[in-house]
Every structure is written in structure tokens, then in C-alpha cells.
Protein backbone atom coordinates (compact mmCIF):
# COMPACT_ATOMS: atom_id res chain seq x y z
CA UNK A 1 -17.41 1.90 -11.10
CA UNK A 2 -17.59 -1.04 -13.89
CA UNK A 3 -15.49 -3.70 -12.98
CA UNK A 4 -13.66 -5.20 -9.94
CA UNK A 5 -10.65 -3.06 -8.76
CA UNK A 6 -8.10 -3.55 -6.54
CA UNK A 7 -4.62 -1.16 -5.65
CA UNK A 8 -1.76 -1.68 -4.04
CA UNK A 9 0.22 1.53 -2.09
CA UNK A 10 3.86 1.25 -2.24
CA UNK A 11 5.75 3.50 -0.10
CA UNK A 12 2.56 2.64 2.31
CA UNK A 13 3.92 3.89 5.85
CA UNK A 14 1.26 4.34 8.22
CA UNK A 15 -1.43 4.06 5.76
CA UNK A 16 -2.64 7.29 5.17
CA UNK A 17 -3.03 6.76 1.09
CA UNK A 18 -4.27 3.72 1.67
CA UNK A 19 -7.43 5.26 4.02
CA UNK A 20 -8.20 7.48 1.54
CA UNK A 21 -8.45 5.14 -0.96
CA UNK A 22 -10.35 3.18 1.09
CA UNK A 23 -12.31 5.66 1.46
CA UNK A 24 -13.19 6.69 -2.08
CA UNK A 25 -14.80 2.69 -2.14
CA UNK A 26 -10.83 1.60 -3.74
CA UNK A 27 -10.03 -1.54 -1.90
CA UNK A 28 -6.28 -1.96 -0.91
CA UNK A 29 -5.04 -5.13 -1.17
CA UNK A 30 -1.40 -4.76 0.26
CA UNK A 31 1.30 -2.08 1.68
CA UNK A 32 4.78 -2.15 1.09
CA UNK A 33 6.68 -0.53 3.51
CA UNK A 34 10.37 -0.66 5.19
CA UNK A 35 9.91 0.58 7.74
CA UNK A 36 8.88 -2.51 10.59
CA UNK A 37 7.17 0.25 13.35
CA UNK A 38 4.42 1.26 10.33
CA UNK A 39 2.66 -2.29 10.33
CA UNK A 40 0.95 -1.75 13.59
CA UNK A 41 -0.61 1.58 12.67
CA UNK A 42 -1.24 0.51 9.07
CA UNK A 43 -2.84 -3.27 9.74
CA UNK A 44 -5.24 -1.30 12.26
CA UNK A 45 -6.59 1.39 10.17
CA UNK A 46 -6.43 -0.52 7.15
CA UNK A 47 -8.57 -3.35 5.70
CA UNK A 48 -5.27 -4.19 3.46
CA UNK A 49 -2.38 -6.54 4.41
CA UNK A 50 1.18 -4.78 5.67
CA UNK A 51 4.19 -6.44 3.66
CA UNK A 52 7.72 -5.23 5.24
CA UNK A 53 9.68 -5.34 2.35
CA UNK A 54 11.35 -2.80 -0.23
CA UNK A 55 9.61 -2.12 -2.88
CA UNK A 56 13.60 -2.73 -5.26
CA UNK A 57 12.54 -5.83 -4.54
CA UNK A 58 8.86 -6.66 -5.20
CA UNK A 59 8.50 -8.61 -8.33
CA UNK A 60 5.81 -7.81 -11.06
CA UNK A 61 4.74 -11.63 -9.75
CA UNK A 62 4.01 -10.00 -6.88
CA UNK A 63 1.78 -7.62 -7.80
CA UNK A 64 -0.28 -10.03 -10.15
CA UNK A 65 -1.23 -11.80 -7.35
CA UNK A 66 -2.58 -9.00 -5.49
CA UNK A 67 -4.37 -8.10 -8.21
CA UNK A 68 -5.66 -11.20 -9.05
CA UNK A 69 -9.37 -11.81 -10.68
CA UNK A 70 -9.47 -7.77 -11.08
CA UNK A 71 -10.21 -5.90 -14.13
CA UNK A 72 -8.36 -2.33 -12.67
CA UNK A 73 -5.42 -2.31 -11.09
CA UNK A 74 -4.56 0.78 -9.25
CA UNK A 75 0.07 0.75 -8.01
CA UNK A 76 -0.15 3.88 -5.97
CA UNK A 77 2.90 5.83 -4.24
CA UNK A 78 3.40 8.54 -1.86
CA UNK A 79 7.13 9.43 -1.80
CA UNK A 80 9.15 7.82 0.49
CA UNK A 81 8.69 10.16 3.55
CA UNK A 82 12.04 9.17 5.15
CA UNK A 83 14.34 11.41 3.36
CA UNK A 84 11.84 14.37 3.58
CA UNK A 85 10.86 14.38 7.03
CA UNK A 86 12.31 16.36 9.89
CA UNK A 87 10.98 13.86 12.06
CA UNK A 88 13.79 12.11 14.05
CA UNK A 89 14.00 8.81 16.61
């Protein structure tokens, strides 16, 4: 691939878009994510950085500097899982 890439995965959760990318040879720089119990699971399968914070209010600042110095930046999203799971505390 020509060029220097980098992605960021909003929506991240555990980190299972993220893997995959990582996988594929994409590096992840960052995962946005509300949901606090996800960084655990996400910082330990992940080479990326976990960032607790809703993605309403990340800042197009804030994705230039993850994707500083590279030629092909990749914003990837899963939908939110939240309001689509049956999965309950």
C-alpha cells in the first residue's frame, strides 16, 4: 500500500473492528468509545489508544492529530451496539 495510513474506529467498543484492521496491516491509532468497561478489553487486544469519550463530541482537531504525518486516513464505524443488543447488565 503506497503511502503511510492510519484509521481511527469510532463506535470502537471492545475492539473488534479495530483487530481486523489491524489485521489487514491498517494501523489504528485511537478508539472512541462510551462505554468506560470497553477500555480494558480494547487497550489489550489493540495496539491503538482507548479514548472514553462520545464521538458528538470529538472535534475534526481531533482527528487531525491522530492522523498526523499520514497520507490515508481511514474514520471507521461499527454501529453503536448499545441500542441493538439484547445483551443486558
Amino acid at each position: 500500500m503506497a503511502g503511510s495510513v492510519s484509521t481511527v474506529d469510532l463506535f470502537c467498543g471492545a475492539g473488534g473492528l479495530t483487530h481486523g484492521f489491524e489485521q489487514a496491516g491498517l494501523p489504528v491509532k485511537a478508539g472512541y468509545d462510551i462505554e468506560p468497561a470497553c477500555k480494558f478489553p480494547y487497550e489489550q487486544n489493540n495496539k491503538a489508544k482507548f479514548i472514553l469519550q462520545d464521538v458528538e463530541d470529538v472535534s475534526g482537531s481531533d482527528l487531525t492529530e491522530h492522523f498526523s504525518g499520514s497520507s490515508i486516513r481511514v474514520l471507521a464505524g461499527c454501529a453503536p451496539c448499545q441500542p441493538f443488543s439484547s445483551y443486558s447488565n
